[in-house]
Protein backbone atom coordinates (compact mmCIF):
# COMPACT_ATOMS: atom_id res chain seq x y z
CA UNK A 1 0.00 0.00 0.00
CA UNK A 2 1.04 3.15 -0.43
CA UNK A 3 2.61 4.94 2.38
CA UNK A 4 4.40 8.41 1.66
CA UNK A 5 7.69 8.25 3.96
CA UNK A 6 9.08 11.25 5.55
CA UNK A 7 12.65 11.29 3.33
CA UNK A 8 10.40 10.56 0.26
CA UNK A 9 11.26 13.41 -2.78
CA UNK A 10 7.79 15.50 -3.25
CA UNK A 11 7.81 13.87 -7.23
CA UNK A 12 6.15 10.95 -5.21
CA UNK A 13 3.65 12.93 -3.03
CA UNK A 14 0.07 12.75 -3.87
CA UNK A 15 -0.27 9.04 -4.80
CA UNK A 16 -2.83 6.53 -4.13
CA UNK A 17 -3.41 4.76 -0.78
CA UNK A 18 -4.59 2.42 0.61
CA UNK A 19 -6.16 2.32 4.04
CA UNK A 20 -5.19 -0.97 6.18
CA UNK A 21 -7.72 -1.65 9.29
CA UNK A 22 -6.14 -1.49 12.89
CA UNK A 23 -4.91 -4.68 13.95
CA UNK A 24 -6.86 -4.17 17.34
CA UNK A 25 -10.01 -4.33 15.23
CA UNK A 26 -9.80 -8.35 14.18
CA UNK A 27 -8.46 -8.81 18.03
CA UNK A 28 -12.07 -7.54 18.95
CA UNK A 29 -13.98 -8.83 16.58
CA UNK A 30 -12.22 -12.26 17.32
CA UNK A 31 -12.73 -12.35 21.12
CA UNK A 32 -16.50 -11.43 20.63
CA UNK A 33 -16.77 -14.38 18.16
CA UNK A 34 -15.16 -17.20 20.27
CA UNK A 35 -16.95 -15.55 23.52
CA UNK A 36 -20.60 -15.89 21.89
CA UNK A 37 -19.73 -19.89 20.88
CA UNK A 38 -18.84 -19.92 24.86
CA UNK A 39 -21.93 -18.66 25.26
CA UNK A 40 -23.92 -20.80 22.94
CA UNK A 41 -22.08 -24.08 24.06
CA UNK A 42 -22.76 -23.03 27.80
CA UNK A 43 -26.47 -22.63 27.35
CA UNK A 44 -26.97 -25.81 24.82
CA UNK A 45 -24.87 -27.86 27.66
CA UNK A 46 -27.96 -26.50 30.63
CA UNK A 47 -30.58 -28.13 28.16
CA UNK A 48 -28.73 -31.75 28.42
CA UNK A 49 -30.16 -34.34 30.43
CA UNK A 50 -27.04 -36.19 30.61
CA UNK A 51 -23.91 -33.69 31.28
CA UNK A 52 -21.51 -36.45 29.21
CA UNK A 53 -23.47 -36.18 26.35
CA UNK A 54 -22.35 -33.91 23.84
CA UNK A 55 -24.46 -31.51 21.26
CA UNK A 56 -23.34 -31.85 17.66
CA UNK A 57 -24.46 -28.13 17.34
CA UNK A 58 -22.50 -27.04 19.79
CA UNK A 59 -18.99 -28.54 18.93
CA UNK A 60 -19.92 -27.33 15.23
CA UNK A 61 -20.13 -23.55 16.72
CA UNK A 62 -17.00 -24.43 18.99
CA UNK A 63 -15.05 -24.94 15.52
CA UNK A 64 -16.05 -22.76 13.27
CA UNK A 65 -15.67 -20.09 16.73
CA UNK A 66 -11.91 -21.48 16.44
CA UNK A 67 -11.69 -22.01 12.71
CA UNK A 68 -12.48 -18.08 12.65
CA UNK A 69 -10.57 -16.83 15.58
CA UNK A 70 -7.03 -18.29 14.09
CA UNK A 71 -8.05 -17.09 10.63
CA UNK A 72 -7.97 -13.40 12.42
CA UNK A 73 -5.24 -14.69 14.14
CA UNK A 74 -3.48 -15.24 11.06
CA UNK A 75 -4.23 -11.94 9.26
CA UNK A 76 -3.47 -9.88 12.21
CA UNK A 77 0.21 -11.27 11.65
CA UNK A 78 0.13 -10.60 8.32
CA UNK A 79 -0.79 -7.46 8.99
CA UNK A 80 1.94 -7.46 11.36
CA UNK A 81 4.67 -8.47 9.03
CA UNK A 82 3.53 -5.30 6.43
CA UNK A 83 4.64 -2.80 9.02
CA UNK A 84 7.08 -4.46 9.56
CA UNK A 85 8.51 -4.32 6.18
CA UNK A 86 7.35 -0.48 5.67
CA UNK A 87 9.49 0.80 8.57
CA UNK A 88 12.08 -1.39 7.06
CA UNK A 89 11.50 0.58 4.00
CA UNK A 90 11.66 4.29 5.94
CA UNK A 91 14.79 2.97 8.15
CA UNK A 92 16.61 2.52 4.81
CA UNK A 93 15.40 5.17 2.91
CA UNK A 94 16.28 7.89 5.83
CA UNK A 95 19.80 6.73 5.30
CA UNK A 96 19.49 7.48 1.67
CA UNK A 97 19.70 10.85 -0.24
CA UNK A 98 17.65 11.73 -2.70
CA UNK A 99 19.13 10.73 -6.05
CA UNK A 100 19.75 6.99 -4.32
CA UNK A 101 15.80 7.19 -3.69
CA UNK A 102 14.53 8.13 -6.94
CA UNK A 103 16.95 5.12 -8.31
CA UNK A 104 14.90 2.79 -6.06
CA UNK A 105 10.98 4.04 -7.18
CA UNK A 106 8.87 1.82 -8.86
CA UNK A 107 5.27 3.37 -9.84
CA UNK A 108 2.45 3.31 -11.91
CA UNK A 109 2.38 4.46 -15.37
CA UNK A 110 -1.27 5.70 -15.71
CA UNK A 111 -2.88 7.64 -12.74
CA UNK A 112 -6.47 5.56 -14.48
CA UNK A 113 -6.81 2.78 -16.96
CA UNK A 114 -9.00 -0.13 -18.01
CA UNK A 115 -6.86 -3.28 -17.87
CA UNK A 116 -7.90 -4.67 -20.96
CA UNK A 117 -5.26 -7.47 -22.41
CA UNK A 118 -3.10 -9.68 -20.46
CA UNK A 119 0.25 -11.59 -21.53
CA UNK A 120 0.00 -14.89 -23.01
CA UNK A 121 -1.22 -16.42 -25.87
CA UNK A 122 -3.54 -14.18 -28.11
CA UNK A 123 -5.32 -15.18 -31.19
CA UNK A 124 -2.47 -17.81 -31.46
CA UNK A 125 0.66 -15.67 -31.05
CA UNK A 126 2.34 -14.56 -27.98
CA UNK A 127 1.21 -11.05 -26.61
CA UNK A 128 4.20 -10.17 -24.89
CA UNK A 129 2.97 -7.35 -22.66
CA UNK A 130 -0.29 -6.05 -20.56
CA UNK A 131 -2.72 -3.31 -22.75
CA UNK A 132 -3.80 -0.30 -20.64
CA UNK A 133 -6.81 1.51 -22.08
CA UNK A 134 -7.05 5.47 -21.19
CA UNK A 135 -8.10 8.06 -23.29
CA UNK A 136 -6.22 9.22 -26.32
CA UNK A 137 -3.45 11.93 -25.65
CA UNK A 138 -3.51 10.78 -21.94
CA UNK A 139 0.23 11.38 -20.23
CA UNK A 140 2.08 8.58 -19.29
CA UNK A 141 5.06 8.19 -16.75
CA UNK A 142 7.83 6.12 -16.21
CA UNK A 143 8.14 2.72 -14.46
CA UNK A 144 11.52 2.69 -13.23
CA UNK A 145 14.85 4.90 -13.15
CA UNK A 146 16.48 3.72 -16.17
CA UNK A 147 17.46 5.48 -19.68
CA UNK A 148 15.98 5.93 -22.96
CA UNK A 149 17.38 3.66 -25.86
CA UNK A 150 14.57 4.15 -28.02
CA UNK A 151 12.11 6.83 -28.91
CA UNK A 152 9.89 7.19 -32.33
CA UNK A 153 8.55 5.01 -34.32
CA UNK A 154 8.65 1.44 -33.87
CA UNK A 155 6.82 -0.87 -36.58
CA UNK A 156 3.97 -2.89 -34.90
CA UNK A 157 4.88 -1.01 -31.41
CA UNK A 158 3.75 1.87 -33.36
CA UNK A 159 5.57 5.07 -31.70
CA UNK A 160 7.43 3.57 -28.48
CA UNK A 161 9.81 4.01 -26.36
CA UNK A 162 12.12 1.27 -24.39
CA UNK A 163 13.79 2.38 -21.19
CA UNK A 164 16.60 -0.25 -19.87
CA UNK A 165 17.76 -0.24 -16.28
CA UNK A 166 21.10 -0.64 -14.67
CA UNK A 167 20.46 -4.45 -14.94
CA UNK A 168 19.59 -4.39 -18.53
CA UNK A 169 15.83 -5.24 -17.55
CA UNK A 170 13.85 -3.08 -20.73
CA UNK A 171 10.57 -1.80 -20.07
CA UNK A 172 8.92 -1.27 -23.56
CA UNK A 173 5.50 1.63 -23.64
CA UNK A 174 3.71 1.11 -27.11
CA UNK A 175 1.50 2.54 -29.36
CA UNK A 176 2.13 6.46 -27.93
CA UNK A 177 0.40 9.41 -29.83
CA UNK A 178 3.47 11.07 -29.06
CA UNK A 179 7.41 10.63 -27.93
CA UNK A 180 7.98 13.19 -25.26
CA UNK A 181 11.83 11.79 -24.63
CA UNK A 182 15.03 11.60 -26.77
CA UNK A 183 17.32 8.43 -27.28
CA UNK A 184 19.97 9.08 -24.70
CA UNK A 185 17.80 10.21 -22.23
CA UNK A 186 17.66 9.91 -18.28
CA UNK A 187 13.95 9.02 -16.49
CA UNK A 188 13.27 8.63 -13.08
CA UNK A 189 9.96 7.00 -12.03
CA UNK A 190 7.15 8.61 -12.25
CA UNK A 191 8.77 11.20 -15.13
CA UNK A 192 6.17 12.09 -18.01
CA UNK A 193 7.87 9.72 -21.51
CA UNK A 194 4.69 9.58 -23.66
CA UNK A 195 1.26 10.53 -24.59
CA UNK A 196 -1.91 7.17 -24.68
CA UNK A 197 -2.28 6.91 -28.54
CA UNK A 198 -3.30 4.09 -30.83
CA UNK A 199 -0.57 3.54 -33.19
CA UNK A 200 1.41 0.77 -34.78
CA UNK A 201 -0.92 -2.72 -34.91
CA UNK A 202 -3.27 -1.45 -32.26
CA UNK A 203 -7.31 -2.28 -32.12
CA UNK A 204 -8.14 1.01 -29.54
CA UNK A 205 -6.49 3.67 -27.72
CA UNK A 206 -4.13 2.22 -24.94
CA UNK A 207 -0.93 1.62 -23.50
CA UNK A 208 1.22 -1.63 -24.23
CA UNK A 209 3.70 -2.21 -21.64
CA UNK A 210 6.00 -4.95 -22.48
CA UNK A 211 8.99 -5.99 -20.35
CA UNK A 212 12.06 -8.00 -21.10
CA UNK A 213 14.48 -9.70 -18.62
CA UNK A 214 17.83 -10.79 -20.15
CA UNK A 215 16.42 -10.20 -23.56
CA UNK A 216 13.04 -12.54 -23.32
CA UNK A 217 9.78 -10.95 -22.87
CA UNK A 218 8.00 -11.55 -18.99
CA UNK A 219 4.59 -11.27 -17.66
CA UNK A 220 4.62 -7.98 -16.60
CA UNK A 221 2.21 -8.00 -13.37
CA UNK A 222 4.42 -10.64 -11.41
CA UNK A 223 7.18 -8.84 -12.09
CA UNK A 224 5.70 -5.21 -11.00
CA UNK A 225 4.07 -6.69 -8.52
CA UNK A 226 7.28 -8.10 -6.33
CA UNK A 227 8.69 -4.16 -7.10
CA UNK A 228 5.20 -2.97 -4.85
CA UNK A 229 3.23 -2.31 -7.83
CA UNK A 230 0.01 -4.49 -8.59
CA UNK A 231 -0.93 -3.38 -11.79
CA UNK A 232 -4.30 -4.66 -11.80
CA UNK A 233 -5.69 -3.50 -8.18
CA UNK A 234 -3.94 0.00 -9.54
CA UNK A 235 -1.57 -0.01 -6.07
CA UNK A 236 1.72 1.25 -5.88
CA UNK A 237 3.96 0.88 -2.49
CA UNK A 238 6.49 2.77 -4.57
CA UNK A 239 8.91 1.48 -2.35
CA UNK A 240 7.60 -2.12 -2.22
CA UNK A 241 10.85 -3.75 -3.04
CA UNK A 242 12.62 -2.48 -0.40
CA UNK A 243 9.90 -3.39 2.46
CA UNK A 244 10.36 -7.09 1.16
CA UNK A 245 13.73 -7.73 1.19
C-alpha cells in the first residue's frame, strides 16, 4: 500500500493509498466471536439431560468459533509483518539521499486505466505485454529509473519508447500518440515519456507495456508486482521492493 515516507522526494507525493484496518479491530472482533460460541455451548450444555453427552451443534459452533478466531489470528500477523517491512523501507530510505531514492521508485504508469489485455497467448501468437486503455493523448510516466534507448517510431509497437535499467531489464510503452523523450535520455519514475495513442498494430487507444528480462519478454504483473506495484488492483507501495527484502 502506499505509504508516503518522511525522506520521500515531493515527485512521489500525492499518490494513491490504501487504508489498512487497525490490527486491534480483528483482536475484537475475534474475542467477541469465540466468547458468543462460549456462550452458545454453555447454554446448549444446561438443556442436556445427561452432562456427558455432547451436542453436535454445539462442537460445530465451537469450531467454526476457532476455525475463525485463528483465521484473524493469522491476518493480524500478516498485517503485522507489512509494518514491519514499511518501517524497514523508511529505516533505509532515511539513510538514503535523494538521487539513491529516486533510483529505487517503482510506480504506476497511468494515474487511471482499463486493464484490458493480459500476456499470453492471443489469437495464437504470444502477446508479450499487458494493454492499458485510457483516453487518447492521456500522459504517461515512467516505471523505473532507467534510460531511454529508443524513442519514435517502432513498426507494430507503433511510436514507443524502451527504457533499460542498470540491470539491462527493458521496459517497452507502445502505441504512444506522441514521444515526449530523446534516445539518450535519463527518467526517473514517475517522469512524463509519452502521450496514450493508438498507433502501430493497435485495435483502440491504450498503452502496451512490455517488459524484457535478459532479452526474453515476462509477464509484466508478477514482475511489477514483487517491485510494490500491482498493476491490476492499480496499487503502488512505490517502495515495495525495499519493504520485502
Amino acid at each position: 500500500m502506499r505509504q508516503r515516507l518522511s525522506s520521500e522526494p515531493d515527485r512521489y507525493r500525492g499518490r494513491r493509498r490504501v487504508q489498512t484496518p487497525p490490527r486491534s479491530r480483528y483482536a475484537v472482533v475475534g474475542a467477541a466471536a469465540f466468547m458468543g460460541a462460549g456462550v452458545v455451548a454453555l447454554g446448549a450444555a444446561s438443556n442436556l439431560p445427561d452432562a456427558k453427552a455432547v451436542n453436535p451443534t454445539v462442537l460445530q459452533n465451537l469450531e467454526q468459533a476457532s476455525a475463525a478466531q485463528d483465521a484473524l489470528t493469522g491476518r493480524a500477523a500478516q498485517d503485522d509483518r507489512a509494518s514491519r517491512g514499511s518501517e524497514r523501507a523508511s529505516d533505509v530510505t532515511t539513510k538514503m539521499s535523494d538521487e539513491e531514492i529516486e533510483a529505487q521508485a517503482w510506480m504506476l504508469p497511468l494515474d487511471d486505466y482499463t486493464f484490458t489485455s493480459a500476456y499470453g497467448v492471443r489469437w495464437g501468437k504470444l502477446h508479450a505485454g499487458i494493454d492499458l486503455a485510457a483516453p487518447e493523448g492521456t500522459p504517461f510516466t515512467s516505471i523505473h529509473a532507467g534510460t531511454v534507448t529508443q524513442a519514435g517510431y517502432n513498426g507494430a509497437y507503433g511510436y514507443s519508447i524502451t527504457v533499460k535499467q542498470d540491470d539491462g531489464t527493458e521496459i517497452i510503452y507502445g502505441h504512444a500518440r506522441r514521444v515526449l523523450v530523446q534516445q539518450g535520455q535519463t527518467v526517473k519514475a514517475g517522469d512524463t515519456i509519452g502521450e496514450v495513442g493508438n498507433t502501430g498494430a493497435s485495435y483502440g487507444t491504450h498503452l502496451h507495456v512490455e517488459i524484457h528480462v535478459d532479452g526474453k519478454p515476462t509477464d509484466p504483473v508478477p514482475l511489477l508486482r514483487d517491485h510494490g506495484v500491482d498493476i491490476k488492483l492499480k496499487i503502488e507501495s512505490v517502495f515495495g521492493g525495499l519493504a520485502a527484502s
